[in-house]
PDB file of N, CA and C in Angstrom:
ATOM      1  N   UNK A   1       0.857  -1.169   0.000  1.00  0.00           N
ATOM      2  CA  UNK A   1       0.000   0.000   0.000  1.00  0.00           C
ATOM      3  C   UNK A   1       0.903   1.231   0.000  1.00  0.00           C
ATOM      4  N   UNK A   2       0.531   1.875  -0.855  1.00  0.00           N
ATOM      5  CA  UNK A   2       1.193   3.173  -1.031  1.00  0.00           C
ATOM      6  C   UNK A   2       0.543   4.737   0.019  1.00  0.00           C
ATOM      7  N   UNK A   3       1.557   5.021   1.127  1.00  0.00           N
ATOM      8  CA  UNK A   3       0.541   5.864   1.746  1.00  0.00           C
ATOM      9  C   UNK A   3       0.136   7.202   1.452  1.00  0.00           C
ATOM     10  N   UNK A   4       1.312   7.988  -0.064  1.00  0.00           N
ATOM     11  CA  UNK A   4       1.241   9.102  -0.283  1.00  0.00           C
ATOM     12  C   UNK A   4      -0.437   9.378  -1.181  1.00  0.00           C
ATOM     13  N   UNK A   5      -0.891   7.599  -1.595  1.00  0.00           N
ATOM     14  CA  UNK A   5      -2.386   8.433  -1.825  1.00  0.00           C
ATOM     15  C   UNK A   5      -3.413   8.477  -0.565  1.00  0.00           C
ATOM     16  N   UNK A   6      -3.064   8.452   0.719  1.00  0.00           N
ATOM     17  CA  UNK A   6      -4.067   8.556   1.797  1.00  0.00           C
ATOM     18  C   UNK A   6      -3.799  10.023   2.230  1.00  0.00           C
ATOM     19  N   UNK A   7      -2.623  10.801   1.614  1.00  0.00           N
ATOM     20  CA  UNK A   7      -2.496  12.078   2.225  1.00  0.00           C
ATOM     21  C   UNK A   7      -2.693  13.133   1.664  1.00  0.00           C
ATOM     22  N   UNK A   8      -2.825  14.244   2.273  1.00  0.00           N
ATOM     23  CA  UNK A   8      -3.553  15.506   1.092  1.00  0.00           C
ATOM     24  C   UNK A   8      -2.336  16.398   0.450  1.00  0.00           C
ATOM     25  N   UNK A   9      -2.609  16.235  -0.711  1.00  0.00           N
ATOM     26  CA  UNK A   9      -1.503  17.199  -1.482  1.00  0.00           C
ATOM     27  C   UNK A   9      -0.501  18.287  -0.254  1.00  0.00           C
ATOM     28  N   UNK A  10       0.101  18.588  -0.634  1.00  0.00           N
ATOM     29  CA  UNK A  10       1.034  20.000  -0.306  1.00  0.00           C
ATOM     30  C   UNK A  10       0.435  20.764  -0.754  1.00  0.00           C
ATOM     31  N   UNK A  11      -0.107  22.148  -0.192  1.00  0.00           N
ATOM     32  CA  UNK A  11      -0.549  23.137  -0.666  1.00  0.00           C
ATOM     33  C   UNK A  11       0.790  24.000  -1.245  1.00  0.00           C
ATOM     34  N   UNK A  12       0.097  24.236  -2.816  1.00  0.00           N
ATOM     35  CA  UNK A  12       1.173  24.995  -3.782  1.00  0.00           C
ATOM     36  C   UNK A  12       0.925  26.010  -3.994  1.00  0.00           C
ATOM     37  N   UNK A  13       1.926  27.210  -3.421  1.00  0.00           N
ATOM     38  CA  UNK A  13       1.785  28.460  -3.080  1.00  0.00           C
ATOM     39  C   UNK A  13       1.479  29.080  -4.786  1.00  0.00           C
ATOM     40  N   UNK A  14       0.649  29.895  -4.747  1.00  0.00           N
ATOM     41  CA  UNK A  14      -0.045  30.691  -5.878  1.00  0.00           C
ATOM     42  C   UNK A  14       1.245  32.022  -5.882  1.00  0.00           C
ATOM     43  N   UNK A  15       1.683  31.621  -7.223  1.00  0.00           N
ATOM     44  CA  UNK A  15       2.946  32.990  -7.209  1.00  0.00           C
ATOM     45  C   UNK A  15       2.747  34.266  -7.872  1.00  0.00           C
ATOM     46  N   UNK A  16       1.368  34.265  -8.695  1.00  0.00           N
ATOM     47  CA  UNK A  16       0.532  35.027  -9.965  1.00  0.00           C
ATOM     48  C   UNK A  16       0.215  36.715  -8.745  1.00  0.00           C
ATOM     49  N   UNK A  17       0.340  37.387  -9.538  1.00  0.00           N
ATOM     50  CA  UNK A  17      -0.366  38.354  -8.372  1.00  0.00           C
ATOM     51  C   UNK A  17      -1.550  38.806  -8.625  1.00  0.00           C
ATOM     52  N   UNK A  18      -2.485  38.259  -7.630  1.00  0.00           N
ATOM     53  CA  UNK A  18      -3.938  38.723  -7.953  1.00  0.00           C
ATOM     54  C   UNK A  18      -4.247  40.040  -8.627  1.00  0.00           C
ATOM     55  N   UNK A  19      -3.870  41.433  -7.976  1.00  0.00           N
ATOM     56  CA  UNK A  19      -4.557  42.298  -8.816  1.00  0.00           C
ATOM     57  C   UNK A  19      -4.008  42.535 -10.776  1.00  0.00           C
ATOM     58  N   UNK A  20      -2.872  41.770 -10.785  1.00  0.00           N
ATOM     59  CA  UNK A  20      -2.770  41.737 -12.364  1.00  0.00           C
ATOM     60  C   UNK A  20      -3.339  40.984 -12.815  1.00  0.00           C
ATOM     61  N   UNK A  21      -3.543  40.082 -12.063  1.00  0.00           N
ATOM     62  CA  UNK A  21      -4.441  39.177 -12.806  1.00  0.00           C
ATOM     63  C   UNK A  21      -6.340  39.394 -12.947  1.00  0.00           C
ATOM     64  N   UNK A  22      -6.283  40.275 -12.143  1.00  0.00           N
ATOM     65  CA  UNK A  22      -7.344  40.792 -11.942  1.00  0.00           C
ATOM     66  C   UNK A  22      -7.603  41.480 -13.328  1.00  0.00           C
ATOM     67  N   UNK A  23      -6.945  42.672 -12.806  1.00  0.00           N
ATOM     68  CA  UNK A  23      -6.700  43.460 -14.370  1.00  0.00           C
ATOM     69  C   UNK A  23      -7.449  43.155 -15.506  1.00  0.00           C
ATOM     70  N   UNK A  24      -5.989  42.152 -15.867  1.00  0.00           N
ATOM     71  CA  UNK A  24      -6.372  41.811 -17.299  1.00  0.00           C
ATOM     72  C   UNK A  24      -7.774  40.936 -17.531  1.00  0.00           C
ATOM     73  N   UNK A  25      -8.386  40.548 -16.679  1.00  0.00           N
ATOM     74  CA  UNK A  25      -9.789  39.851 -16.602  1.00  0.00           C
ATOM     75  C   UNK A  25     -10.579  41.077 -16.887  1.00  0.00           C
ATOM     76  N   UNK A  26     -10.456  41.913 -16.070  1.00  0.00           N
ATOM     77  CA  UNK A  26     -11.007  43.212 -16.584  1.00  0.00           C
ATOM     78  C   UNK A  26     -11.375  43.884 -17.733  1.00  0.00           C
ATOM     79  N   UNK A  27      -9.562  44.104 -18.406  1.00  0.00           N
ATOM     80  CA  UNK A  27      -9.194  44.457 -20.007  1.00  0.00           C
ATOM     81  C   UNK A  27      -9.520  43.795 -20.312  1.00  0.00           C
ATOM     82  N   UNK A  28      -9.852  42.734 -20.501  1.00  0.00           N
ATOM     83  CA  UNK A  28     -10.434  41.175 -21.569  1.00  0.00           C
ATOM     84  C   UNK A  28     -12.085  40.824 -21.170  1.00  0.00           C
ATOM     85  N   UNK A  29     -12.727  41.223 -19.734  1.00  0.00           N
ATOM     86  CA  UNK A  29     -14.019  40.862 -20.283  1.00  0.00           C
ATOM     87  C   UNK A  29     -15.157  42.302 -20.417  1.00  0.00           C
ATOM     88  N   UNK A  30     -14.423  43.318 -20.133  1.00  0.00           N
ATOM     89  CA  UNK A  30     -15.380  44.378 -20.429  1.00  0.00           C
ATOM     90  C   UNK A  30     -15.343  45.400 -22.025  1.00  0.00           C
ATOM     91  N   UNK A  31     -16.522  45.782 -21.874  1.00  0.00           N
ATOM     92  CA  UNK A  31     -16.191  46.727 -23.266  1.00  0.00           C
ATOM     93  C   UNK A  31     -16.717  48.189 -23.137  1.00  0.00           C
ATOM     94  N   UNK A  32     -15.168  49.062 -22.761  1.00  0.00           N
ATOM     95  CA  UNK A  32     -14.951  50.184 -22.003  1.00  0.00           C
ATOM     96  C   UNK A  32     -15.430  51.338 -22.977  1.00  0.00           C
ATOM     97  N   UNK A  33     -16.494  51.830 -22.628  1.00  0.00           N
ATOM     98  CA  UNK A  33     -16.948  53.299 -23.231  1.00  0.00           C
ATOM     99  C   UNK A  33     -16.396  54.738 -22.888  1.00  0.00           C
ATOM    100  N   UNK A  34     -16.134  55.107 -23.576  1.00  0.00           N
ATOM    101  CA  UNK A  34     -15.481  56.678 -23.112  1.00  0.00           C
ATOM    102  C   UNK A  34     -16.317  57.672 -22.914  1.00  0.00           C
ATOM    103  N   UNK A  35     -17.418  57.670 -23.651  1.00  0.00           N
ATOM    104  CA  UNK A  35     -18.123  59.267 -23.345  1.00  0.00           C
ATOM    105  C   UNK A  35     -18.960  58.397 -21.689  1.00  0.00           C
ATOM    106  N   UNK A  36     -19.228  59.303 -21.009  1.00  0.00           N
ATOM    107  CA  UNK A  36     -18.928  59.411 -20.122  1.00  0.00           C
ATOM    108  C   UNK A  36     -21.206  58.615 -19.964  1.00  0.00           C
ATOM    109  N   UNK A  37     -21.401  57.866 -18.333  1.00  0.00           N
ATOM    110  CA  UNK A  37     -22.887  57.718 -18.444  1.00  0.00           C
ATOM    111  C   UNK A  37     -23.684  58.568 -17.705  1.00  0.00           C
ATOM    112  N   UNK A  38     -23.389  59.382 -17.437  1.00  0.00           N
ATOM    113  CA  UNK A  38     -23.961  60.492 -16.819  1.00  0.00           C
ATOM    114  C   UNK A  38     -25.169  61.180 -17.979  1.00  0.00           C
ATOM    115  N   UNK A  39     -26.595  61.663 -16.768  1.00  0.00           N
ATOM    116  CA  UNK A  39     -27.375  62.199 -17.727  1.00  0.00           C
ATOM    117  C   UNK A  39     -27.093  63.696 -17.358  1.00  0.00           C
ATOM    118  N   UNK A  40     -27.366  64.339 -18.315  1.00  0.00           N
ATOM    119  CA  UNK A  40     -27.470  66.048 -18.098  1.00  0.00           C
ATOM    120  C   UNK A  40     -28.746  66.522 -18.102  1.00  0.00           C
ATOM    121  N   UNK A  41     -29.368  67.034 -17.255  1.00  0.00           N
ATOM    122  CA  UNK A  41     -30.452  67.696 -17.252  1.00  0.00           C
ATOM    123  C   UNK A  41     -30.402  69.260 -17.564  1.00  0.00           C
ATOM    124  N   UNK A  42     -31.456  70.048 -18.030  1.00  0.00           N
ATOM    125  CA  UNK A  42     -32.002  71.100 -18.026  1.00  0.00           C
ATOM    126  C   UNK A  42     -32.876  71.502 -17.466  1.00  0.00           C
ATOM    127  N   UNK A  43     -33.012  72.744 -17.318  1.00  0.00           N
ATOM    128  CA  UNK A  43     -33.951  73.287 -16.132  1.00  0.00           C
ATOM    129  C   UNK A  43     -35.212  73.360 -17.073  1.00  0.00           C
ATOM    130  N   UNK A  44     -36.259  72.899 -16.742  1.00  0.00           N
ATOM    131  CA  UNK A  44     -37.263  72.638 -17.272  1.00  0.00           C
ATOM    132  C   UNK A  44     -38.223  73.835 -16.742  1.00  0.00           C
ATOM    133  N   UNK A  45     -37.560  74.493 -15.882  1.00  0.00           N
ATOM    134  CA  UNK A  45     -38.749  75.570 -14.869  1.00  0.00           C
ATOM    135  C   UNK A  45     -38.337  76.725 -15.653  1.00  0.00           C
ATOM    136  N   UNK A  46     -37.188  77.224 -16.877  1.00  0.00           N
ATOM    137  CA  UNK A  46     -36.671  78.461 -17.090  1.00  0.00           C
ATOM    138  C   UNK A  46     -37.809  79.003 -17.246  1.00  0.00           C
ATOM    139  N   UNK A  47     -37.848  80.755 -16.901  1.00  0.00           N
ATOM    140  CA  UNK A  47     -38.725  81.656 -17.567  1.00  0.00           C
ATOM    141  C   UNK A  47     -38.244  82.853 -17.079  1.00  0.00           C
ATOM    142  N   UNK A  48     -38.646  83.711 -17.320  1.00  0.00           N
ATOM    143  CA  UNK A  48     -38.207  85.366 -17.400  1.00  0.00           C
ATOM    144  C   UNK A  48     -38.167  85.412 -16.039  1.00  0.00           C
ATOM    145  N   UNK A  49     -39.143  85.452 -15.587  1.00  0.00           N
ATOM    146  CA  UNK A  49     -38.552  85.748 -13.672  1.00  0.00           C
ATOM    147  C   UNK A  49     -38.969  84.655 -13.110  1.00  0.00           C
ATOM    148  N   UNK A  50     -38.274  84.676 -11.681  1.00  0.00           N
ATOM    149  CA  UNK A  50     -38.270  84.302 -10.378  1.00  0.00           C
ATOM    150  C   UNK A  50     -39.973  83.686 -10.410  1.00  0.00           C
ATOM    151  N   UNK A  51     -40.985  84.375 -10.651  1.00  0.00           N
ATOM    152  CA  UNK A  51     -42.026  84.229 -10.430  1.00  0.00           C
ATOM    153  C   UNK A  51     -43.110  83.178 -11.405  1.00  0.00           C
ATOM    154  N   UNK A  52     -42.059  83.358 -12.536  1.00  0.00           N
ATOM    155  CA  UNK A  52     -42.597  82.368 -13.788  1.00  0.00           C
ATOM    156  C   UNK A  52     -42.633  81.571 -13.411  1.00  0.00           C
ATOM    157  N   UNK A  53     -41.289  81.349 -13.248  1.00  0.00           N
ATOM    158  CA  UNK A  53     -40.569  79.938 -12.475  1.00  0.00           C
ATOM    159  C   UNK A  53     -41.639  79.593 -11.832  1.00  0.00           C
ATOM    160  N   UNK A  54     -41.374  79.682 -10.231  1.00  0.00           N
ATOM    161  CA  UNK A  54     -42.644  79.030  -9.290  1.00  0.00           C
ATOM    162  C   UNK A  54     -44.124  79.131 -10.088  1.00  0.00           C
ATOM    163  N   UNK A  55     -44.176  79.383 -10.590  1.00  0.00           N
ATOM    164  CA  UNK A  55     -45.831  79.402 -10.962  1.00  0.00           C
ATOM    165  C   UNK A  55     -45.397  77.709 -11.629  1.00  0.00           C
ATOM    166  N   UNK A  56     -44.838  77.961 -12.521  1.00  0.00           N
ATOM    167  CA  UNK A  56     -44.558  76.808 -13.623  1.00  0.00           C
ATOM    168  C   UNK A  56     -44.486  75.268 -12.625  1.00  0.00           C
ATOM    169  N   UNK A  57     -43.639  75.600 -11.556  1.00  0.00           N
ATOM    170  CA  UNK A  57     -43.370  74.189 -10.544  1.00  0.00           C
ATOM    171  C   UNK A  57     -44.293  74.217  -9.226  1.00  0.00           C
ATOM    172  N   UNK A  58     -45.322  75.152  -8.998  1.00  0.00           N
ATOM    173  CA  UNK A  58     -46.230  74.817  -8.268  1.00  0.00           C
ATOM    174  C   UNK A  58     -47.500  74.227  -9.291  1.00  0.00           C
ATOM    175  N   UNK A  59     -47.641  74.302 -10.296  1.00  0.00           N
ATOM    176  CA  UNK A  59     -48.941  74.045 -11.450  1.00  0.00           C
ATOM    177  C   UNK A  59     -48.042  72.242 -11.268  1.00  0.00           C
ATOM    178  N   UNK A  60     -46.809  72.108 -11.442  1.00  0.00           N
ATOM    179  CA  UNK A  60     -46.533  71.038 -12.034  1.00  0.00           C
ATOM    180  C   UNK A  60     -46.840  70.133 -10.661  1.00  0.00           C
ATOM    181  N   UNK A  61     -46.216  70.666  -9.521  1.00  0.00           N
ATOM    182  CA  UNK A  61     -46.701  69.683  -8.341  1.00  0.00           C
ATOM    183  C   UNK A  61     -48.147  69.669  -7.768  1.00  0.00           C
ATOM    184  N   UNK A  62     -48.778  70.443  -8.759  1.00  0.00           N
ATOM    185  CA  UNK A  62     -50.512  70.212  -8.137  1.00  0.00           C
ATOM    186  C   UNK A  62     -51.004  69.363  -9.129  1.00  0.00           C
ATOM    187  N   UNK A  63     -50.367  68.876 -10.444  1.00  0.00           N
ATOM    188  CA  UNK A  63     -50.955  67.853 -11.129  1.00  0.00           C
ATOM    189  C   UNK A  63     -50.531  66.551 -11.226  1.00  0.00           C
ATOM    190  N   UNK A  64     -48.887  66.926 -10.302  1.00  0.00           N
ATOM    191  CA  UNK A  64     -48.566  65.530 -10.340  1.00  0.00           C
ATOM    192  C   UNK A  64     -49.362  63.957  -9.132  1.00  0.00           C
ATOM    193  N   UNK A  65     -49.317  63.131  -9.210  1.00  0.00           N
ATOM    194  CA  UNK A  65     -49.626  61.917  -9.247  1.00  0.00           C
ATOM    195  C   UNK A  65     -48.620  61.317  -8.320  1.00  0.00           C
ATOM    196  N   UNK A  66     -49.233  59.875  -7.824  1.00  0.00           N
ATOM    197  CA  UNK A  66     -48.331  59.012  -7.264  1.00  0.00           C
ATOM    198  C   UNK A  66     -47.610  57.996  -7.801  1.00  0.00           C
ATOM    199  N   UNK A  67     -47.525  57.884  -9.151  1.00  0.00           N
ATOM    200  CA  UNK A  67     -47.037  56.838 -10.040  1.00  0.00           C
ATOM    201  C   UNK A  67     -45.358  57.096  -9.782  1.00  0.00           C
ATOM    202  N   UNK A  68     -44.634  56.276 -10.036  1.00  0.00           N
ATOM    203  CA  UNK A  68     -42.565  56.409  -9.861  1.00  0.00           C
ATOM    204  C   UNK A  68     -42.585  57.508 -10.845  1.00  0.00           C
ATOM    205  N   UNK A  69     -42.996  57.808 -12.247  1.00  0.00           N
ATOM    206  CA  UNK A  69     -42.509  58.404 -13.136  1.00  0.00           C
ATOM    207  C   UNK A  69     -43.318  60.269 -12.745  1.00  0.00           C
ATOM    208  N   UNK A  70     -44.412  60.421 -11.734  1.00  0.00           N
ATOM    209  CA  UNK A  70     -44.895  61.941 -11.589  1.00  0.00           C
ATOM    210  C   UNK A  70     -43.919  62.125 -10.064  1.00  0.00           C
ATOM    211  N   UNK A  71     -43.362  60.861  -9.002  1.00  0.00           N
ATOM    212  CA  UNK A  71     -42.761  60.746  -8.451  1.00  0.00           C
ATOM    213  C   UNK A  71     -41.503  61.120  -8.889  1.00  0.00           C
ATOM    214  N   UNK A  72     -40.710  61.125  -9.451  1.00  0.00           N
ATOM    215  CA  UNK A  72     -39.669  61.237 -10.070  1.00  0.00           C
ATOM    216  C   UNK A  72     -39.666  63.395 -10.374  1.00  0.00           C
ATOM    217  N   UNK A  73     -40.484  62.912 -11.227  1.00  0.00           N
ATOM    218  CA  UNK A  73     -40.697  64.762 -11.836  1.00  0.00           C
ATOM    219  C   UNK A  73     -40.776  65.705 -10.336  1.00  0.00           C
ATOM    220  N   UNK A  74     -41.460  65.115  -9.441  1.00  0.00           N
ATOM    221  CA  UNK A  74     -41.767  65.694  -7.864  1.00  0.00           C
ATOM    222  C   UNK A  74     -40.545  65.959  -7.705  1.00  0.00           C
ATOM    223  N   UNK A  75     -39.786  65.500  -7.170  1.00  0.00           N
ATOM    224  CA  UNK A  75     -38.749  64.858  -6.519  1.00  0.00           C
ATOM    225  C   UNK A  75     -37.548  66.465  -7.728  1.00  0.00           C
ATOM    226  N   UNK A  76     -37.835  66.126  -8.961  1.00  0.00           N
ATOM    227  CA  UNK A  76     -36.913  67.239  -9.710  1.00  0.00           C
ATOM    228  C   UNK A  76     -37.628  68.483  -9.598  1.00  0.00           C
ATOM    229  N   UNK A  77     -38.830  68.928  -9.519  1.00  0.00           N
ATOM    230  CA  UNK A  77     -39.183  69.885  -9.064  1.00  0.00           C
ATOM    231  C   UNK A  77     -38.854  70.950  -8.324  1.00  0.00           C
ATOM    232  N   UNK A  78     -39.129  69.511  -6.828  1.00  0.00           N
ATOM    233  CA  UNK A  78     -38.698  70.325  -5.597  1.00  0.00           C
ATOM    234  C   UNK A  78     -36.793  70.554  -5.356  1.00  0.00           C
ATOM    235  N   UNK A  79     -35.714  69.827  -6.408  1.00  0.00           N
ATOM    236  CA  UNK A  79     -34.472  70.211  -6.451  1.00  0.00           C
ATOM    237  C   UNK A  79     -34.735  71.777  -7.246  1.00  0.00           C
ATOM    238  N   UNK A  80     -35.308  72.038  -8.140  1.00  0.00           N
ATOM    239  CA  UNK A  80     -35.345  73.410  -8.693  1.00  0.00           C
ATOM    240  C   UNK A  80     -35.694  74.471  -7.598  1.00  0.00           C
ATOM    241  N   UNK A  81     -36.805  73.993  -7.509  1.00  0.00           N
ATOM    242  CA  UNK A  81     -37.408  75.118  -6.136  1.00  0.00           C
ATOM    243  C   UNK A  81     -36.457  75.311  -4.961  1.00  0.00           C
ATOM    244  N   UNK A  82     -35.807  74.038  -4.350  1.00  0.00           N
ATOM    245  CA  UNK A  82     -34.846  74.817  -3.558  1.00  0.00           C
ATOM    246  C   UNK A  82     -33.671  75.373  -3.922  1.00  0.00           C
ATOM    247  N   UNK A  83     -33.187  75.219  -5.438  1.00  0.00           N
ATOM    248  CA  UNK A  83     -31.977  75.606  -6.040  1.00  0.00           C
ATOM    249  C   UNK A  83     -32.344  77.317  -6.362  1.00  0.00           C
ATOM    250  N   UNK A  84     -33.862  77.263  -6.764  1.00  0.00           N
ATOM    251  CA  UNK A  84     -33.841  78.641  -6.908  1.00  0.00           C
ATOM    252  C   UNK A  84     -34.283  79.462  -5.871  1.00  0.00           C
ATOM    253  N   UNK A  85     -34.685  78.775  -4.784  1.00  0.00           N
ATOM    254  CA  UNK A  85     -34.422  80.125  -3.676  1.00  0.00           C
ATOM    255  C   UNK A  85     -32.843  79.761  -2.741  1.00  0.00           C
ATOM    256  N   UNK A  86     -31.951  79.333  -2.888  1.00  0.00           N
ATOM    257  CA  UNK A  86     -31.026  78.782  -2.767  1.00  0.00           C
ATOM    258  C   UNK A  86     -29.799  80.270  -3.115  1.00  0.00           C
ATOM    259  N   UNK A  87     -30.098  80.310  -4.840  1.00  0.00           N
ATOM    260  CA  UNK A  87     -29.822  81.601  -5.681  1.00  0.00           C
ATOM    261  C   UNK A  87     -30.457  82.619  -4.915  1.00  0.00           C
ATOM    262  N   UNK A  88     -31.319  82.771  -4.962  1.00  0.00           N
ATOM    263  CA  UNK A  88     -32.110  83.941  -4.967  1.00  0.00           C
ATOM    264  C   UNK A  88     -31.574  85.183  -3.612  1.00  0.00           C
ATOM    265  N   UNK A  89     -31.602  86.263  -4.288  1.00  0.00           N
ATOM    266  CA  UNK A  89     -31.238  87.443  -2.952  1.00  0.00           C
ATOM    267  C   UNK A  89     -31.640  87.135  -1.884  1.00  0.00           C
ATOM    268  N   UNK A  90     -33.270  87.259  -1.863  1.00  0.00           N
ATOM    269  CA  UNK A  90     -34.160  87.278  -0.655  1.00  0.00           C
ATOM    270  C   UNK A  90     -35.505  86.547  -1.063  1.00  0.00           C
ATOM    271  N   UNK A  91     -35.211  85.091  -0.520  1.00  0.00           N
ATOM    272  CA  UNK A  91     -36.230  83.688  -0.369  1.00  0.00           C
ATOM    273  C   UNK A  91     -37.364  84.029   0.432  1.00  0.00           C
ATOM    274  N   UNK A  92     -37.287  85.059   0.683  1.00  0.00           N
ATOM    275  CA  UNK A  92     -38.465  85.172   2.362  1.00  0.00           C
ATOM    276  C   UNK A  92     -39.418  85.311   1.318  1.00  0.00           C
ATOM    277  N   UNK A  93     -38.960  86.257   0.072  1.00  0.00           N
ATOM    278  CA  UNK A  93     -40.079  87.247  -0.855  1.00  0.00           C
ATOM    279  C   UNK A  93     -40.384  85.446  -1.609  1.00  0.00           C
ATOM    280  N   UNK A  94     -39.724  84.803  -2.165  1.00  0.00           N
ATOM    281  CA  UNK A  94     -40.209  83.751  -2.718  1.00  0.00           C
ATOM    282  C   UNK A  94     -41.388  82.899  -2.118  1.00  0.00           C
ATOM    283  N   UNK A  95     -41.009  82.476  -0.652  1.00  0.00           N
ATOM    284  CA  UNK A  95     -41.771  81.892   0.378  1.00  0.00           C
ATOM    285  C   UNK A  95     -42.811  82.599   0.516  1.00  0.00           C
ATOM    286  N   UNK A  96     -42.929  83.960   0.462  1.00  0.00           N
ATOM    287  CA  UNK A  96     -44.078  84.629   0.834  1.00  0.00           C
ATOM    288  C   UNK A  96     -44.963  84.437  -0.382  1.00  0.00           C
ATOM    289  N   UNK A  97     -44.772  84.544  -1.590  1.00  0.00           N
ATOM    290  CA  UNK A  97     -45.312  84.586  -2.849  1.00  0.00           C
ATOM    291  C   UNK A  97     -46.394  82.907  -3.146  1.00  0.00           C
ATOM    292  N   UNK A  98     -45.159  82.077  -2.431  1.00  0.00           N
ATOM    293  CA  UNK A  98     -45.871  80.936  -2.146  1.00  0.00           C
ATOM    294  C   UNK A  98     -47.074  80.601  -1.535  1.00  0.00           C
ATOM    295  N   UNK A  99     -46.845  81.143  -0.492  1.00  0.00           N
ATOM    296  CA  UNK A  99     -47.832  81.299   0.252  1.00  0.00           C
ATOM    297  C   UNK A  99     -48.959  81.567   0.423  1.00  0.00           C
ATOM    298  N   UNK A 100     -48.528  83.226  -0.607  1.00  0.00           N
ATOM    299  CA  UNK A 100     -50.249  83.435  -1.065  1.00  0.00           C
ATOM    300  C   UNK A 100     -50.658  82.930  -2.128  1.00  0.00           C
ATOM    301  N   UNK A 101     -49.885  81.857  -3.024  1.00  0.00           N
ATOM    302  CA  UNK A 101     -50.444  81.200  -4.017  1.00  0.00           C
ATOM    303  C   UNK A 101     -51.530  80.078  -3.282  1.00  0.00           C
ATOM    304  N   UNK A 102     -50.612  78.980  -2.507  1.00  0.00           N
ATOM    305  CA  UNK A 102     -51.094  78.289  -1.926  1.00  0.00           C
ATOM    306  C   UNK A 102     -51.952  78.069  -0.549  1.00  0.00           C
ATOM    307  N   UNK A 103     -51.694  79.087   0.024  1.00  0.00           N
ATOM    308  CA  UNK A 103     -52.070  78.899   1.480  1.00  0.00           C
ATOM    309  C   UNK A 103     -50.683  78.597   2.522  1.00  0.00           C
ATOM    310  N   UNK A 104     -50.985  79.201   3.730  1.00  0.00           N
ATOM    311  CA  UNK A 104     -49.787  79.110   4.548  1.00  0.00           C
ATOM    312  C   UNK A 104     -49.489  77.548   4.952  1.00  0.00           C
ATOM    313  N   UNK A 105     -50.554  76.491   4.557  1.00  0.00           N
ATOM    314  CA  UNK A 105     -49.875  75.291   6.015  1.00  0.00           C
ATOM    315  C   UNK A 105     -49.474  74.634   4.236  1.00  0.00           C
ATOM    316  N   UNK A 106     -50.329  74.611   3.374  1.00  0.00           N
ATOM    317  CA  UNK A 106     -49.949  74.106   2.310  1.00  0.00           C
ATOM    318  C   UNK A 106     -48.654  74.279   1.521  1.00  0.00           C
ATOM    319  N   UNK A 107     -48.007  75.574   1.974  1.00  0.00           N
ATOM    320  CA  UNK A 107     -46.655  76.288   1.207  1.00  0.00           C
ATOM    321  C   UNK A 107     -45.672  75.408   2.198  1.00  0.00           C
ATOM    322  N   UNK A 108     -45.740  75.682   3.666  1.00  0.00           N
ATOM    323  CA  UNK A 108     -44.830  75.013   4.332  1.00  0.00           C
ATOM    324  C   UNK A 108     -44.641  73.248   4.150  1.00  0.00           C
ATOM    325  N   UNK A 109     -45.756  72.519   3.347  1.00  0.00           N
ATOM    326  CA  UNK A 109     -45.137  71.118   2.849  1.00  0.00           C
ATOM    327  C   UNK A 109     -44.661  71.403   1.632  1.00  0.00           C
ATOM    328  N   UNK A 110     -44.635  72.443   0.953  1.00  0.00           N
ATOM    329  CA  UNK A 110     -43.810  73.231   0.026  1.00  0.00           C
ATOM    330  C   UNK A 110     -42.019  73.229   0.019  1.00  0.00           C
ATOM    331  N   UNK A 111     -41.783  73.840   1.008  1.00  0.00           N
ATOM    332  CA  UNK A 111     -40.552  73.524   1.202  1.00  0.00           C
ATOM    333  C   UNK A 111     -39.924  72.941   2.520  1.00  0.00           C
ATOM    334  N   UNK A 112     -40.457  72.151   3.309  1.00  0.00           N
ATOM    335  CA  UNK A 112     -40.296  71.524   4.714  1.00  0.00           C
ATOM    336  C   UNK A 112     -40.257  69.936   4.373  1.00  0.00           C
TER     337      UNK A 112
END
């Protein structure tokens, strides 16, 4: 009886270095795009004044919906609205304008 088949191999040290080998798994199984995947948006609220604006993104959040896709538009809305009183000299005058569009408890889920 031979006893070297009852015993477990010698573990054989791995001499390769993982992250090159990594690498080139990399370079070899992907297919690398250059322009870049980022989306660019535009401000969809532009208009002559301050006031266009909010009119334009309070009309849009009184018709939007609970679906992901009027969810979504919400959600970019309210980044405009705080970007543009964000800009703006004096937000108090924005907030106030709101206010009397909407009503006072209704403006404050406005921007709160």
């Amino acid at each position: 009886v031979n006893l070297d088949d009852f015993l477990l191999p010698e573990k054989i040290e791995d001499t390769t270095n993982p992250i090159l080998t990594l690498e080139s798994e990399i370079e070899n199984t992907t297919d690398f795009n250059s322009t870049p995947m980022t989306k660019s948006l535009t401000n969809p609220f532009i208009g002559r004044t301050w006031k266009t604006q909010v009119d334009k993104m309070l009309t849009q959040l009184a018709t939007l919906d609970r679906i992901r896709k009027d969810l979504n538009q919400k959600i970019q809305t309210y980044y405009y609205l705080r970007k543009l009183l964000d800009q703006h000299a004096d937000p108090a005058m924005i907030k106030d304008f709101i206010e009397r569009k909407q009503g006072k408890r209704k403006a404050k889920d406005t921007w709160h």
